[in-house]
PDB file of N, CA and C in Angstrom:
ATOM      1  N   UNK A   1     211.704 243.978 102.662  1.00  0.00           N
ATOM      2  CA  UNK A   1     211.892 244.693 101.415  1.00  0.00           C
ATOM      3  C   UNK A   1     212.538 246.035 101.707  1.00  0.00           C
ATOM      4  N   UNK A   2     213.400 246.027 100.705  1.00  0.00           N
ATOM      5  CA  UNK A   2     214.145 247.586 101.145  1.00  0.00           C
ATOM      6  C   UNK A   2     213.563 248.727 100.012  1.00  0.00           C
ATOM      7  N   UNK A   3     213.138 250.082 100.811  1.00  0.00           N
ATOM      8  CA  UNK A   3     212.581 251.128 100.184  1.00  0.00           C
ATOM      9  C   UNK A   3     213.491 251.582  99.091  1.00  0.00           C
ATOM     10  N   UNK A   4     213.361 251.602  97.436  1.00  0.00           N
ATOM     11  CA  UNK A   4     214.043 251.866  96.693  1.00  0.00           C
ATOM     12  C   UNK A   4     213.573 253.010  96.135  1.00  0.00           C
ATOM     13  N   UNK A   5     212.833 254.169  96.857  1.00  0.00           N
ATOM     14  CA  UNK A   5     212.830 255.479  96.277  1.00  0.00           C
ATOM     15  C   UNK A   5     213.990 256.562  97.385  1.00  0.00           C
ATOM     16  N   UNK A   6     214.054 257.544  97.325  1.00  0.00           N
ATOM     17  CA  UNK A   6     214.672 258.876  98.021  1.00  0.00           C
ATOM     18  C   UNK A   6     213.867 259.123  99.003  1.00  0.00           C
ATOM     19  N   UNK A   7     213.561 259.072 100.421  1.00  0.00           N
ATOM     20  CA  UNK A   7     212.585 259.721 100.831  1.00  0.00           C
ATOM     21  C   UNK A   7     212.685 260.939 101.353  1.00  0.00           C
ATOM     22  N   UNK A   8     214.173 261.444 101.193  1.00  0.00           N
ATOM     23  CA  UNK A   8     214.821 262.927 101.377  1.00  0.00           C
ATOM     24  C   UNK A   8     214.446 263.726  99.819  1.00  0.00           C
ATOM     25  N   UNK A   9     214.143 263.123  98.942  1.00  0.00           N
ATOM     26  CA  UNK A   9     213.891 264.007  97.626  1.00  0.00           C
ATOM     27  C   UNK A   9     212.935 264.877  97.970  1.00  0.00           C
ATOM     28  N   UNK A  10     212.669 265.881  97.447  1.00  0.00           N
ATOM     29  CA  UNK A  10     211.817 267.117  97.496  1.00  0.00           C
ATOM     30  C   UNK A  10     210.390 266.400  96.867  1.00  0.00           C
ATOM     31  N   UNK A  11     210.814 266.448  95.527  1.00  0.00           N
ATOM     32  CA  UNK A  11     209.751 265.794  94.431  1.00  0.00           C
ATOM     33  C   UNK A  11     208.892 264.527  94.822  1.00  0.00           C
ATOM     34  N   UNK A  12     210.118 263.661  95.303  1.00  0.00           N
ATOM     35  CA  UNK A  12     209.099 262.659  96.222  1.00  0.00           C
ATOM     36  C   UNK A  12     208.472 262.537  97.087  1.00  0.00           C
ATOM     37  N   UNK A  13     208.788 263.378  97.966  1.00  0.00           N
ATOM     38  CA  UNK A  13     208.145 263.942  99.154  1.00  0.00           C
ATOM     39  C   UNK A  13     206.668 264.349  98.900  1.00  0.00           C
ATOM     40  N   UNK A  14     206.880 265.285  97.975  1.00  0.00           N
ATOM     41  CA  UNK A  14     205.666 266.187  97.287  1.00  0.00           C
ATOM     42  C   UNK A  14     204.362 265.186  96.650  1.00  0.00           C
ATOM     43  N   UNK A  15     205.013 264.212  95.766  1.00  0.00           N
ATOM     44  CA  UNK A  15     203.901 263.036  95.031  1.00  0.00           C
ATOM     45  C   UNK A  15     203.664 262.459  96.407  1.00  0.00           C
ATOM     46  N   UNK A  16     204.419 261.818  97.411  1.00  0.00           N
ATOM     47  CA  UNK A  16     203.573 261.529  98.398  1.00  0.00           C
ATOM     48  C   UNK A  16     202.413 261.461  99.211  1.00  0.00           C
ATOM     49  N   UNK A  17     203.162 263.081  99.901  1.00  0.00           N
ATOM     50  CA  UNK A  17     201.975 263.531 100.298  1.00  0.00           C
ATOM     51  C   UNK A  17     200.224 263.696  99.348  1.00  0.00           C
ATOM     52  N   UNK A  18     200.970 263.751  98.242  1.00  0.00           N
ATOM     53  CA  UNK A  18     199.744 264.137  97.629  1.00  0.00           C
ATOM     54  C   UNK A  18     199.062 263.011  97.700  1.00  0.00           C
ATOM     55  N   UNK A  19     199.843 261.807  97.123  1.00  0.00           N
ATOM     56  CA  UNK A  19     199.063 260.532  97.150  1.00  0.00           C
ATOM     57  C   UNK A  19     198.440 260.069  98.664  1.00  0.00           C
ATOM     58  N   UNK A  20     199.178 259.968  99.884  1.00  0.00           N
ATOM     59  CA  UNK A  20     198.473 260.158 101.122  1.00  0.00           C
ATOM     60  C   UNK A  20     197.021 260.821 100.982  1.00  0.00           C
ATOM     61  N   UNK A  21     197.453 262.298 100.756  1.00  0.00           N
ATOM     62  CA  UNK A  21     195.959 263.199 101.109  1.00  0.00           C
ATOM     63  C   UNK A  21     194.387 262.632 100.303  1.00  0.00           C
ATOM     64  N   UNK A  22     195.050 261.729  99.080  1.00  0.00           N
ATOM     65  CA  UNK A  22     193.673 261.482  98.208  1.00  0.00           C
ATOM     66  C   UNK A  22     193.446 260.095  98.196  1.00  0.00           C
ATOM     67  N   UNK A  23     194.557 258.851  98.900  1.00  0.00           N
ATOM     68  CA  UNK A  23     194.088 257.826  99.418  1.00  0.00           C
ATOM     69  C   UNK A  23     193.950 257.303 100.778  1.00  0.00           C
ATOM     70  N   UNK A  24     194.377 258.492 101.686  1.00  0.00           N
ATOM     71  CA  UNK A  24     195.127 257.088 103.054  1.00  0.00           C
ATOM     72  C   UNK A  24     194.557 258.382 104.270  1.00  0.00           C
ATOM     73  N   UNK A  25     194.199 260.001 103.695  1.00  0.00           N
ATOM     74  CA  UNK A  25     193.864 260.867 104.788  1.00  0.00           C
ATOM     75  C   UNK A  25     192.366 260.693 105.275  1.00  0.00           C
ATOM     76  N   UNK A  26     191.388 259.762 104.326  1.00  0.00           N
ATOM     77  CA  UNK A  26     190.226 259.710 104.741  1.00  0.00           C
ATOM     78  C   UNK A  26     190.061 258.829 106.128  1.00  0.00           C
ATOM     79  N   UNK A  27     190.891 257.822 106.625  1.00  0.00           N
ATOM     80  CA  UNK A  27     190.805 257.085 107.758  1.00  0.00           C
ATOM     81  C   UNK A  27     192.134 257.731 108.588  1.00  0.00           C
ATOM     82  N   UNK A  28     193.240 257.604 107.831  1.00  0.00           N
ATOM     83  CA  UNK A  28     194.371 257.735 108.603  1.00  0.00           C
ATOM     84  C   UNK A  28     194.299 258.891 109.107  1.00  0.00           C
ATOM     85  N   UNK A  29     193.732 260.426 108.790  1.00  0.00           N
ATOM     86  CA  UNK A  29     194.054 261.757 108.854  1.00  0.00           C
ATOM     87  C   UNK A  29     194.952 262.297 108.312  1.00  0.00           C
ATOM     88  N   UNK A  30     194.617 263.634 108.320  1.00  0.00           N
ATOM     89  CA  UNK A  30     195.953 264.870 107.766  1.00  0.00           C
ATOM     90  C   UNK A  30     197.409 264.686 108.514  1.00  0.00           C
ATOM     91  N   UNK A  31     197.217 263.875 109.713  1.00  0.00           N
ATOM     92  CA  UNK A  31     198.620 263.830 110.230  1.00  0.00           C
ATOM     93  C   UNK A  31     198.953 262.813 110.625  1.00  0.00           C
ATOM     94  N   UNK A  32     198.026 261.748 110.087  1.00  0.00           N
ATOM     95  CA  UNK A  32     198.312 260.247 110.494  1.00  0.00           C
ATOM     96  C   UNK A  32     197.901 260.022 111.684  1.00  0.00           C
ATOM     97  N   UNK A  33     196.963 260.513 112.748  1.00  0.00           N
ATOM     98  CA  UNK A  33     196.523 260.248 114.045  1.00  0.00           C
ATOM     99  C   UNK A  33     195.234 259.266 113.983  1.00  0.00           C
ATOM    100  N   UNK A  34     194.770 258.642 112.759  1.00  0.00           N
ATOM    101  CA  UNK A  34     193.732 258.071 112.755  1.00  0.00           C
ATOM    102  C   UNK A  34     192.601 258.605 113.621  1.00  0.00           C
ATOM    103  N   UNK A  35     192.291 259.938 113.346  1.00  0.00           N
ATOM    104  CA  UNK A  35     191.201 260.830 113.903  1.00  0.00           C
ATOM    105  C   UNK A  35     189.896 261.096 112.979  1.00  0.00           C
ATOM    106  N   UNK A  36     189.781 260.403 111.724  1.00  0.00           N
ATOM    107  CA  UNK A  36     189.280 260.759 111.005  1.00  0.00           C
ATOM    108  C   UNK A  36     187.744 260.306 111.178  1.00  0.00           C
ATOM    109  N   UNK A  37     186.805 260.386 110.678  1.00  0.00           N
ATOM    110  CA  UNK A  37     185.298 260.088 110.920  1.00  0.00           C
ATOM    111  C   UNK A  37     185.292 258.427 110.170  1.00  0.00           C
ATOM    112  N   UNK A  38     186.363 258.379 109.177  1.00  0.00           N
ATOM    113  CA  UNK A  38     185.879 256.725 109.432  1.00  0.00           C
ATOM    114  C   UNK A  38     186.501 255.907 109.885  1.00  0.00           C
ATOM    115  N   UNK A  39     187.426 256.272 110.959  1.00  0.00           N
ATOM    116  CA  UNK A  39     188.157 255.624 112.190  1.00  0.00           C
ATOM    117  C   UNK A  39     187.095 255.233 113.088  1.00  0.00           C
ATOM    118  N   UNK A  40     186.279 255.690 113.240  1.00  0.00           N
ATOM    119  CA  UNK A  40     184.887 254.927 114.163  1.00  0.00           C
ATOM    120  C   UNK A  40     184.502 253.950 113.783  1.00  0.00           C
ATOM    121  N   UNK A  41     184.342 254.022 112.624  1.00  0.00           N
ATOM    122  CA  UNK A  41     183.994 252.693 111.336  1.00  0.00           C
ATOM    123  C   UNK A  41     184.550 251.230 111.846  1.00  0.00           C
ATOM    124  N   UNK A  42     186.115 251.633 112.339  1.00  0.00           N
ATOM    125  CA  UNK A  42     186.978 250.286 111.904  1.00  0.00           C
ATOM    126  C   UNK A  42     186.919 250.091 113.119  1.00  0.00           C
ATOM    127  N   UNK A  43     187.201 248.510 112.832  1.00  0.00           N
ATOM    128  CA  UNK A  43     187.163 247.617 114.629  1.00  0.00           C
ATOM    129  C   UNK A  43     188.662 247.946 114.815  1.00  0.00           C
ATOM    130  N   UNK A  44     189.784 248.017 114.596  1.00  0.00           N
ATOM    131  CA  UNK A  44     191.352 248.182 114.436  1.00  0.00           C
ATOM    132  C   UNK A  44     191.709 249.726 114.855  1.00  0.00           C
ATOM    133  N   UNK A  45     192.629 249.598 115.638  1.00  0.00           N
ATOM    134  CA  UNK A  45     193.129 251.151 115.987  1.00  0.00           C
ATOM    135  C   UNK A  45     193.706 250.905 114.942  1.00  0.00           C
ATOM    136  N   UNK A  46     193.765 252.557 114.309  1.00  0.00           N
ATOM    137  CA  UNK A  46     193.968 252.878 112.634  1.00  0.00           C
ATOM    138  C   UNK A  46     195.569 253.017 113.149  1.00  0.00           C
ATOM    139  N   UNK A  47     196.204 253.484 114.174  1.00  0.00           N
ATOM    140  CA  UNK A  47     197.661 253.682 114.261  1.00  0.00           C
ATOM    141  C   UNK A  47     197.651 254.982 114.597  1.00  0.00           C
ATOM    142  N   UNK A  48     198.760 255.260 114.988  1.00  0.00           N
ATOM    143  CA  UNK A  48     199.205 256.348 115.216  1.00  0.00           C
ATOM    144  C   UNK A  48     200.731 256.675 114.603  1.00  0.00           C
ATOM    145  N   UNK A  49     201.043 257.706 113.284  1.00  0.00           N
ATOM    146  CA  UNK A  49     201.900 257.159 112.822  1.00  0.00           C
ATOM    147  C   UNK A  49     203.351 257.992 113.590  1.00  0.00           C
ATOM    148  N   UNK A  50     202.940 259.004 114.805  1.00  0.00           N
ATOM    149  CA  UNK A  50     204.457 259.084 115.173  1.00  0.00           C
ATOM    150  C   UNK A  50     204.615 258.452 116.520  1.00  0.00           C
ATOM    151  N   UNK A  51     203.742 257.547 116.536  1.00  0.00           N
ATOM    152  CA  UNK A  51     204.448 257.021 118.101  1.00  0.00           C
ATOM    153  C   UNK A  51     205.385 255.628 117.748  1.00  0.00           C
ATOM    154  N   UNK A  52     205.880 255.979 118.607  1.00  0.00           N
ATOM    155  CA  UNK A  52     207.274 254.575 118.522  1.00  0.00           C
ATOM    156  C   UNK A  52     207.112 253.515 118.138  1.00  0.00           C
ATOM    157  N   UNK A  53     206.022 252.879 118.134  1.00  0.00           N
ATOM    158  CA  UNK A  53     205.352 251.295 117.959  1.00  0.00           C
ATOM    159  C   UNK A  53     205.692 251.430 116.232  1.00  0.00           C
ATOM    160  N   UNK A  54     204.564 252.963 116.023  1.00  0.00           N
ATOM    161  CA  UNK A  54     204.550 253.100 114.685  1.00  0.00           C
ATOM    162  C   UNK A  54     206.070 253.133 113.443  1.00  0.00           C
ATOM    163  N   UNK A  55     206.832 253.480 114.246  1.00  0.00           N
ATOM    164  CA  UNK A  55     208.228 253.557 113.600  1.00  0.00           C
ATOM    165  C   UNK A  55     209.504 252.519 113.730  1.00  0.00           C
ATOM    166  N   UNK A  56     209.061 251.650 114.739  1.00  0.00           N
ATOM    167  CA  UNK A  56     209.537 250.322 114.845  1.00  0.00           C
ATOM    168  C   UNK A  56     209.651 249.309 113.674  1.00  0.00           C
ATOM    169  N   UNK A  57     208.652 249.618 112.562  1.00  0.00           N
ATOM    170  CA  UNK A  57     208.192 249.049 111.797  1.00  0.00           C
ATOM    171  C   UNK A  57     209.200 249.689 110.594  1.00  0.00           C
ATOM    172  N   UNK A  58     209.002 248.160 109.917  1.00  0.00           N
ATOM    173  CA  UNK A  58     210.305 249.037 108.319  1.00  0.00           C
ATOM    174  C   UNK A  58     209.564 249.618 107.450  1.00  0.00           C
ATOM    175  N   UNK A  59     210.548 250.239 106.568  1.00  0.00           N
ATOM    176  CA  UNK A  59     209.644 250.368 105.276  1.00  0.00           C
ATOM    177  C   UNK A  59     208.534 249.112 104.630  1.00  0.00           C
ATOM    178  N   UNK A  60     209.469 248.502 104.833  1.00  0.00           N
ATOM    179  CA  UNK A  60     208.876 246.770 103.710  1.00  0.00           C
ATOM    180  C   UNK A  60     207.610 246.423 104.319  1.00  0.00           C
ATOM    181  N   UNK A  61     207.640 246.574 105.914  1.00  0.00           N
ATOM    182  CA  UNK A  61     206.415 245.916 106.390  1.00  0.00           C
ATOM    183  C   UNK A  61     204.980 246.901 106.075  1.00  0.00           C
ATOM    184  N   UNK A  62     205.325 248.020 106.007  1.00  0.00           N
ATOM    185  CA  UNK A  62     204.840 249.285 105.744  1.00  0.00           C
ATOM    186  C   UNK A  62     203.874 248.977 104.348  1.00  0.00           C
ATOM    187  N   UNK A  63     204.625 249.063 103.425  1.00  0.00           N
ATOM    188  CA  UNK A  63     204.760 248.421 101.617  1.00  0.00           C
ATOM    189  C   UNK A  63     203.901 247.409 101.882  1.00  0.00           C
ATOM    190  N   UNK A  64     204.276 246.520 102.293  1.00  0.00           N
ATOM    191  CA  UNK A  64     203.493 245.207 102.425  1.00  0.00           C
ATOM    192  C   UNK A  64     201.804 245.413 102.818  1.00  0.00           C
ATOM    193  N   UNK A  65     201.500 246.107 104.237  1.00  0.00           N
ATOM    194  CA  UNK A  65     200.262 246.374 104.554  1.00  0.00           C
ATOM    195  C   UNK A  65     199.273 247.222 103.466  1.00  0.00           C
ATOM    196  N   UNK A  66     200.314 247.816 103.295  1.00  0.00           N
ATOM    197  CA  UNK A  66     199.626 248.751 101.570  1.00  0.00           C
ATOM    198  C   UNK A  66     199.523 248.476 100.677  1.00  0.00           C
ATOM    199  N   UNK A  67     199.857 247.569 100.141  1.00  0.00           N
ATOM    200  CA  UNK A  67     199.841 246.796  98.911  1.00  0.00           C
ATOM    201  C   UNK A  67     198.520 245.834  99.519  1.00  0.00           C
ATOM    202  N   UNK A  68     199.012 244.838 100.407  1.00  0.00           N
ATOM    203  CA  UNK A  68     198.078 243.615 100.127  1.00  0.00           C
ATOM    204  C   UNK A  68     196.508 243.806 101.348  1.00  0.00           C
ATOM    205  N   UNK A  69     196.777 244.748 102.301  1.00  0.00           N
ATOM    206  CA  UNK A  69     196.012 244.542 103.433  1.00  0.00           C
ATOM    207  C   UNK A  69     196.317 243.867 104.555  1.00  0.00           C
ATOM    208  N   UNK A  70     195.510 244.631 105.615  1.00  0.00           N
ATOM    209  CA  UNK A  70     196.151 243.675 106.504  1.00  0.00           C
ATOM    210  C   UNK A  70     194.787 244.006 107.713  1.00  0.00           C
ATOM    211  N   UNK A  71     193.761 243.589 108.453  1.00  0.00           N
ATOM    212  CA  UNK A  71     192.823 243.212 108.843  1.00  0.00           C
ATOM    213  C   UNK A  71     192.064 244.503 108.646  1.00  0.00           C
ATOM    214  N   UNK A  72     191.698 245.485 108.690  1.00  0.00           N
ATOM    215  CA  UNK A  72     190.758 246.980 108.541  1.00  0.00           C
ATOM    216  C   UNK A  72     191.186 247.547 107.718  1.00  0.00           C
ATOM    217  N   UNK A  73     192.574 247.045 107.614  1.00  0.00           N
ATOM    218  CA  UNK A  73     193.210 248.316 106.008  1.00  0.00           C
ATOM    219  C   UNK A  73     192.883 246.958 104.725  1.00  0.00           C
ATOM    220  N   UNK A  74     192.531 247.671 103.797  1.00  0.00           N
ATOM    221  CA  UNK A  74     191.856 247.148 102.354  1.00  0.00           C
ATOM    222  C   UNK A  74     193.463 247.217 101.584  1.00  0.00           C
ATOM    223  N   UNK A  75     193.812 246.631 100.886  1.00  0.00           N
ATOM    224  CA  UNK A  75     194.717 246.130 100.123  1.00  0.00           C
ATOM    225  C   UNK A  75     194.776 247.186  98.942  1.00  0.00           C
ATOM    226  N   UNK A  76     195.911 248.025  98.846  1.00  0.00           N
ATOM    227  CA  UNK A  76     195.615 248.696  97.529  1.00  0.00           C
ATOM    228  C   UNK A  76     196.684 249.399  96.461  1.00  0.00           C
ATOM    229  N   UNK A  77     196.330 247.864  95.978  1.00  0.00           N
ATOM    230  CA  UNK A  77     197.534 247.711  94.588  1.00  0.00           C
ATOM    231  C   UNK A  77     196.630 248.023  93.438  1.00  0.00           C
ATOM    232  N   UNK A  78     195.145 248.057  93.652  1.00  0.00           N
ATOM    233  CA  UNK A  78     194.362 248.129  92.491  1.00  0.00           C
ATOM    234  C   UNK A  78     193.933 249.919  92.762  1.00  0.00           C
ATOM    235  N   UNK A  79     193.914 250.538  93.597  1.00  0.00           N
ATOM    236  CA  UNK A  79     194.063 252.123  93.678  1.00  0.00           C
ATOM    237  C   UNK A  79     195.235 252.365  93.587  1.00  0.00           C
ATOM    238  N   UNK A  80     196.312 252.385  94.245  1.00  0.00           N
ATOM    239  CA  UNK A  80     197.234 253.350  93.363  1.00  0.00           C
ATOM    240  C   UNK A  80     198.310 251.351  92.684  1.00  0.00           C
ATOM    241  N   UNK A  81     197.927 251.655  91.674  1.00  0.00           N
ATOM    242  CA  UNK A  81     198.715 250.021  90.879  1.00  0.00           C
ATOM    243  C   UNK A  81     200.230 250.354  90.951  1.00  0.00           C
ATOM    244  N   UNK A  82     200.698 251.420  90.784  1.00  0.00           N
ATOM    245  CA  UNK A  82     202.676 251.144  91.037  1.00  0.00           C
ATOM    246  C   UNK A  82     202.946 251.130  92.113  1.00  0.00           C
ATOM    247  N   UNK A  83     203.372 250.171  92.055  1.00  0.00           N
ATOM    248  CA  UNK A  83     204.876 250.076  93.263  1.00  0.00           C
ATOM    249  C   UNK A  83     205.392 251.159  93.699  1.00  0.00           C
ATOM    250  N   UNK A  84     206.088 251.879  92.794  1.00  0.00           N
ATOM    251  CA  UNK A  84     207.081 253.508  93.141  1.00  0.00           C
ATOM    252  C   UNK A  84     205.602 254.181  94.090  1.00  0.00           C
ATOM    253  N   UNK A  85     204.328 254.805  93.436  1.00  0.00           N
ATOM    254  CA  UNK A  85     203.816 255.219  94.128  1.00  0.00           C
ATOM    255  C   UNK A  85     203.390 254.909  95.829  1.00  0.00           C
ATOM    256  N   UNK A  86     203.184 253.704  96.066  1.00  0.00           N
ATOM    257  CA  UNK A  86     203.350 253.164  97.123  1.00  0.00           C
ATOM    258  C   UNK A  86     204.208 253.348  98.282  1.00  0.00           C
ATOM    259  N   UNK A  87     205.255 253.163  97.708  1.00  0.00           N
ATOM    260  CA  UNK A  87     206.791 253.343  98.614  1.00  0.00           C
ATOM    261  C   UNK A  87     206.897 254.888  98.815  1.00  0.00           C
ATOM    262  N   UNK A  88     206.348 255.975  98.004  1.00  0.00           N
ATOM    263  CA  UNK A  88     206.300 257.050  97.814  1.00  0.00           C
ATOM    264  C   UNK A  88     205.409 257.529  99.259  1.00  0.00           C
ATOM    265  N   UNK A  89     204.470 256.918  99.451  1.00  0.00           N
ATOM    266  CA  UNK A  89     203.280 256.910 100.510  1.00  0.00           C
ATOM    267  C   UNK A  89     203.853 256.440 101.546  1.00  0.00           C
ATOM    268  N   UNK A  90     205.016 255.202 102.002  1.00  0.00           N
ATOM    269  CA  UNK A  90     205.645 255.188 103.169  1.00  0.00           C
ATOM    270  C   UNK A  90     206.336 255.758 103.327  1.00  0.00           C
ATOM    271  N   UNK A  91     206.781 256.860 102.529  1.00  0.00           N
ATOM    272  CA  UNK A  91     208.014 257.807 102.918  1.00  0.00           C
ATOM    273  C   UNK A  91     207.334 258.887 103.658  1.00  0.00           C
TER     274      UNK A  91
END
């Protein structure tokens, strides 16, 4: 799937992050290092989102794990329900 928002926009950038910080910073962290207290929780290394492995990966596959789940990450089209917001969160 190809990312159909801006991820150079200012504005999008901005709803992003925000959406990150109030769905995805409680496991993932403030900087995506999966350092967070309920990273102990999960049997799954949460990721690390600037190492190379992590960026190997497309947008779509990205979208995909966020939307539907994918073994420790919970599926979540029913927390944030749009699409745009989503793609907004892999940017």
């Amino acid at each position: 799937m190809k990312n159909p928002t801006d991820a150079k926009d200012s504005e999008n950038m901005t709803i992003g992050k925000a959406l990150y910080a109030k769905q995805c910073s409680s496991c993932h962290g403030k900087k995506g290092w999966g350092d967070c207290s309920k990273a102990a929780e999960m049997k799954e290394d949460l990721g690390y989102f600037s190492s190379e492995e992590f960026h190997k990966q497309s947008d779509g596959a990205l979208f995909y794990k966020t939307t539907f789940g994918r073994d420790d990450m919970p599926e979540y089209s029913k927390k944030v329900p749009d699409d745009e917001d989503r793609w907004l969160i892999v940017n």
